[in-house]
N, C-alpha and C. Protein backbone atom coordinates (compact mmCIF):
# COMPACT_ATOMS: atom_id res chain seq x y z
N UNK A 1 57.31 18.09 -65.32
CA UNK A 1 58.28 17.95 -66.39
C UNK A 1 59.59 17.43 -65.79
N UNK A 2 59.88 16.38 -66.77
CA UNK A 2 61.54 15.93 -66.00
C UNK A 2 62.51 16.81 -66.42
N UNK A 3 63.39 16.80 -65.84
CA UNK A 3 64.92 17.56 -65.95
C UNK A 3 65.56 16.95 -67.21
N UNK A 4 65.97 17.87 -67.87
CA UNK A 4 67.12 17.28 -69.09
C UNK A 4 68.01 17.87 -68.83
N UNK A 5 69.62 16.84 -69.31
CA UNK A 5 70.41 17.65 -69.08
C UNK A 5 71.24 18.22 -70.39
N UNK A 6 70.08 17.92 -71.43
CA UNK A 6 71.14 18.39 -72.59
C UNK A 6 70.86 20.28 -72.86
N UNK A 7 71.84 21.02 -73.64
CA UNK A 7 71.76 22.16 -73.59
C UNK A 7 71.20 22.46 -75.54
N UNK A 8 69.84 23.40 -74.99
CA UNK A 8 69.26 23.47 -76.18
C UNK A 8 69.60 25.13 -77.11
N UNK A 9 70.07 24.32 -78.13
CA UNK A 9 69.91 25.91 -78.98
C UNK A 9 69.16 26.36 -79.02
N UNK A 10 69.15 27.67 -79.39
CA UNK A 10 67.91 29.15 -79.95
C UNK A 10 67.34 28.35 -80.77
N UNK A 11 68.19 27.58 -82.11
CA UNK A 11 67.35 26.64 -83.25
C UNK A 11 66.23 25.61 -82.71
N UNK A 12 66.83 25.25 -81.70
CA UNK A 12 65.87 24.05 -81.26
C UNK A 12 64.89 24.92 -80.55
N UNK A 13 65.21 25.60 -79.84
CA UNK A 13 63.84 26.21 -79.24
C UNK A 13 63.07 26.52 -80.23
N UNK A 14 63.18 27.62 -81.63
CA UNK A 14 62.32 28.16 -82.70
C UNK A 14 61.82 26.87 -83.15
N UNK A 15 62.43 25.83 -83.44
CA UNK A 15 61.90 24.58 -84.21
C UNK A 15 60.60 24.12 -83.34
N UNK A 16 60.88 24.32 -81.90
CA UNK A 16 59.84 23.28 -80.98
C UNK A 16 58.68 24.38 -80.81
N UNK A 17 59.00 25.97 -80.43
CA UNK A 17 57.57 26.70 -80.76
C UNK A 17 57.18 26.43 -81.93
N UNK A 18 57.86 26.34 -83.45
CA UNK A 18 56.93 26.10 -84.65
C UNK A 18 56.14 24.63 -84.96
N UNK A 19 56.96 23.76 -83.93
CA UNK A 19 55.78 22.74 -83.29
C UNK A 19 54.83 23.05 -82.84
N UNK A 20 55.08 23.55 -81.74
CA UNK A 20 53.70 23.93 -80.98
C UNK A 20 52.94 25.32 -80.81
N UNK A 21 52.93 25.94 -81.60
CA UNK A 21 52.38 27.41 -81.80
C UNK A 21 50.61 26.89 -82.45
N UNK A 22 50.09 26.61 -82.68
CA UNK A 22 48.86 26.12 -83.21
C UNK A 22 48.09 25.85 -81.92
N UNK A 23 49.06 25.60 -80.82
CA UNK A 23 48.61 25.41 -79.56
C UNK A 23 48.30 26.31 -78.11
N UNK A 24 49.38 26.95 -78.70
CA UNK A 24 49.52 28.23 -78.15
C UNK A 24 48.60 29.54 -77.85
N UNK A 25 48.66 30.28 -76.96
CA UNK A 25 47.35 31.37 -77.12
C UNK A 25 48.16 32.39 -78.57
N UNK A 26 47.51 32.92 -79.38
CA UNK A 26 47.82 33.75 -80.16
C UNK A 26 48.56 34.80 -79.75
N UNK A 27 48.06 35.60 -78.94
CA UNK A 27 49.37 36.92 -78.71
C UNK A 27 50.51 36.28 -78.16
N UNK A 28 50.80 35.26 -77.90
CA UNK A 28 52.13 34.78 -77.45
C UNK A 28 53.16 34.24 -78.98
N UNK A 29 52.52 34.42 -80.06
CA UNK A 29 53.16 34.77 -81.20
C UNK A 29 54.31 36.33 -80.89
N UNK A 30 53.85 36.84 -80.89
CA UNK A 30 54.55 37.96 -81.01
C UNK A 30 55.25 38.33 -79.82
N UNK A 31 55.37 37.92 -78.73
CA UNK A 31 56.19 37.32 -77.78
C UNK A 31 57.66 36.80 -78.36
N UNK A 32 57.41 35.43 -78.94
CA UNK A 32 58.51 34.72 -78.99
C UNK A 32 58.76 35.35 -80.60
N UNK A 33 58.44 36.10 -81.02
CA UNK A 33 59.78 36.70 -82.21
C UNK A 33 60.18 37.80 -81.71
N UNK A 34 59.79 38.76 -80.60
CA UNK A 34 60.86 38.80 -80.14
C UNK A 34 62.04 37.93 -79.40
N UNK A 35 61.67 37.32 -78.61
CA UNK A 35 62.46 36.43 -77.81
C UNK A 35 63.50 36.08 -78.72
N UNK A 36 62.99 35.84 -79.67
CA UNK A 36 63.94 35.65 -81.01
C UNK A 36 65.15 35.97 -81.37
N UNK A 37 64.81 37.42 -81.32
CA UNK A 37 65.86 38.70 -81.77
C UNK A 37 66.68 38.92 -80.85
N UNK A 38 66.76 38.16 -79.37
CA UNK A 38 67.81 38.32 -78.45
C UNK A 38 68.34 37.02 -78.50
N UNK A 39 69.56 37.74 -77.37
CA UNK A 39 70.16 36.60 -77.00
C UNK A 39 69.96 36.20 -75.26
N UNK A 40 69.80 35.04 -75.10
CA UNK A 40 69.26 34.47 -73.96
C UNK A 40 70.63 33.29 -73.20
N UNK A 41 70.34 33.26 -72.10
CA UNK A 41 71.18 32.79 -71.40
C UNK A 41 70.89 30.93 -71.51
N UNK A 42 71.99 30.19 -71.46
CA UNK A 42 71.44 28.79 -71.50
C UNK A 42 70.22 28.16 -70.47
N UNK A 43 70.41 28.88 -69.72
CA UNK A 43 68.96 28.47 -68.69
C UNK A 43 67.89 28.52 -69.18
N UNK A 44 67.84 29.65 -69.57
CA UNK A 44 66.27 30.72 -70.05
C UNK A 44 66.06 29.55 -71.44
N UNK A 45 66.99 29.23 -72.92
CA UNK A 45 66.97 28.95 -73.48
C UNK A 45 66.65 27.28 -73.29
N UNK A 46 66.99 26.57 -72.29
CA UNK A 46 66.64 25.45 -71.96
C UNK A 46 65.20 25.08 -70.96
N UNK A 47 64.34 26.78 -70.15
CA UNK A 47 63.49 26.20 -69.84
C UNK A 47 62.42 26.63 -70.39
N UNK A 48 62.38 27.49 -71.73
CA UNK A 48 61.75 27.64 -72.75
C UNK A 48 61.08 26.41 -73.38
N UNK A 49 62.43 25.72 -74.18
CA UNK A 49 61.95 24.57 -74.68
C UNK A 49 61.26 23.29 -74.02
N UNK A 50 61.88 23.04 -73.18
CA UNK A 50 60.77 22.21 -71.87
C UNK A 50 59.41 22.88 -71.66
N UNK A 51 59.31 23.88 -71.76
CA UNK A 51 58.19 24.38 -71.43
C UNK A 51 57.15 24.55 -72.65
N UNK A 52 57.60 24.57 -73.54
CA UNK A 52 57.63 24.19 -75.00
C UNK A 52 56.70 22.48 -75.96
N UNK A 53 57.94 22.20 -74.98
CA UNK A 53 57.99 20.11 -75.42
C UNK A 53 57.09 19.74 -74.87
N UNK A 54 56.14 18.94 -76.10
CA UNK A 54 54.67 18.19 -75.56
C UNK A 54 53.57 19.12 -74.94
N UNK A 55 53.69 20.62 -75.46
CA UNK A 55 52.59 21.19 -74.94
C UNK A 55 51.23 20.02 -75.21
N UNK A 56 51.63 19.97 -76.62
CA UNK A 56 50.13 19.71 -77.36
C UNK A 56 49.46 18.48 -76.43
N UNK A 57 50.56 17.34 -76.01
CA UNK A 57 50.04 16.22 -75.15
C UNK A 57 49.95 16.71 -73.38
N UNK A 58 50.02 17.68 -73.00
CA UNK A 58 49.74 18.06 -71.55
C UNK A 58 48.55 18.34 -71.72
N UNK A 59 47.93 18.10 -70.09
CA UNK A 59 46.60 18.19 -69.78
C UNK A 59 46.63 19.54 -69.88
N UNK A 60 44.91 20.05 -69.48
CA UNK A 60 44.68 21.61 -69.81
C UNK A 60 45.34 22.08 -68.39
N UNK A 61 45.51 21.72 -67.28
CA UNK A 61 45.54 22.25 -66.13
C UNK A 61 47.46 22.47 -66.32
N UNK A 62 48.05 21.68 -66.65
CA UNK A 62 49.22 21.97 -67.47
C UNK A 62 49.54 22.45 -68.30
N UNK A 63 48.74 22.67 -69.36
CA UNK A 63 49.37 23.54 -70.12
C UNK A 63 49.07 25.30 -69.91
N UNK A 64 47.71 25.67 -68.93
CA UNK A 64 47.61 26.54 -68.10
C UNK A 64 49.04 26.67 -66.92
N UNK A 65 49.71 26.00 -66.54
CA UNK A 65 50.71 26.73 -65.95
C UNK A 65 52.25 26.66 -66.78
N UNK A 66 52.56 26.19 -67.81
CA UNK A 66 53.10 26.07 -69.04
C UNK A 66 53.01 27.46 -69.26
N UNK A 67 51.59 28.43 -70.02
CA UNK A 67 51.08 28.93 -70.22
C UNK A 67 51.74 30.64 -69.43
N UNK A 68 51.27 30.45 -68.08
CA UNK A 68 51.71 31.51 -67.28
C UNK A 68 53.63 31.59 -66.99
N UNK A 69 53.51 30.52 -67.01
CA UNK A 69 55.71 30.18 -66.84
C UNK A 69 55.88 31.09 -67.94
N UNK A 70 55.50 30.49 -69.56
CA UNK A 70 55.88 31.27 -70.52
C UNK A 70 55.85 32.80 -70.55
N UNK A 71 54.31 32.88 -69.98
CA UNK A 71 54.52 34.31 -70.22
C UNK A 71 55.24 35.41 -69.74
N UNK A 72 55.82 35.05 -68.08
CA UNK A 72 56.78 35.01 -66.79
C UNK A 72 57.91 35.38 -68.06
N UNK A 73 58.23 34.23 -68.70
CA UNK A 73 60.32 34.35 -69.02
C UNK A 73 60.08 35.43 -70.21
N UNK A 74 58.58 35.25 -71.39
CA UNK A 74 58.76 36.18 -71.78
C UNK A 74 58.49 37.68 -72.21
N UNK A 75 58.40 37.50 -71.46
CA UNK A 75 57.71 39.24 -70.57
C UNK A 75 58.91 40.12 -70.24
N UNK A 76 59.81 38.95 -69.81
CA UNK A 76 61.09 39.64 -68.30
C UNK A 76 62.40 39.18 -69.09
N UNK A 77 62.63 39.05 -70.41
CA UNK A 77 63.92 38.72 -70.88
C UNK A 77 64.57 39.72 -71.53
């Protein structure tokens, strides 16, 4: 994944999981509403959405470590 340097809202993050949640493993639904209900630091909130963006077009071997990243930030936030 390339580096962006723009800084993403909470909105944009919820908008880009309700992109890609169809893609997603199911219990990681209930993950990100919590994630939701906090507040997150601009980092966390910017490597969410990267991690997020174009799941659906990453290979499986990518979106398997996509996959484990996610579950890493939200597990521990």
């Amino acid at each position: 994944m390339s580096e962006c340097k723009l800084d993403h809202t909470p909105e944009d993050v919820q908008n880009k999981f309700e992109q890609q949640k169809d893609f997603l493993p199911d219990d990681m639904s209930s993950l990100f509403q919590s994630f939701f209900q906090e507040e997150h630091t601009q980092d966390i909130l910017n490597e969410v959405f990267h991690l997020l963006k174009k799941f659906d077009l990453a290979s499986e071997e990518e979106r398997t470590e996509r996959v484990n990243r996610l579950y890493l930030v939200l597990k521990n936030v």
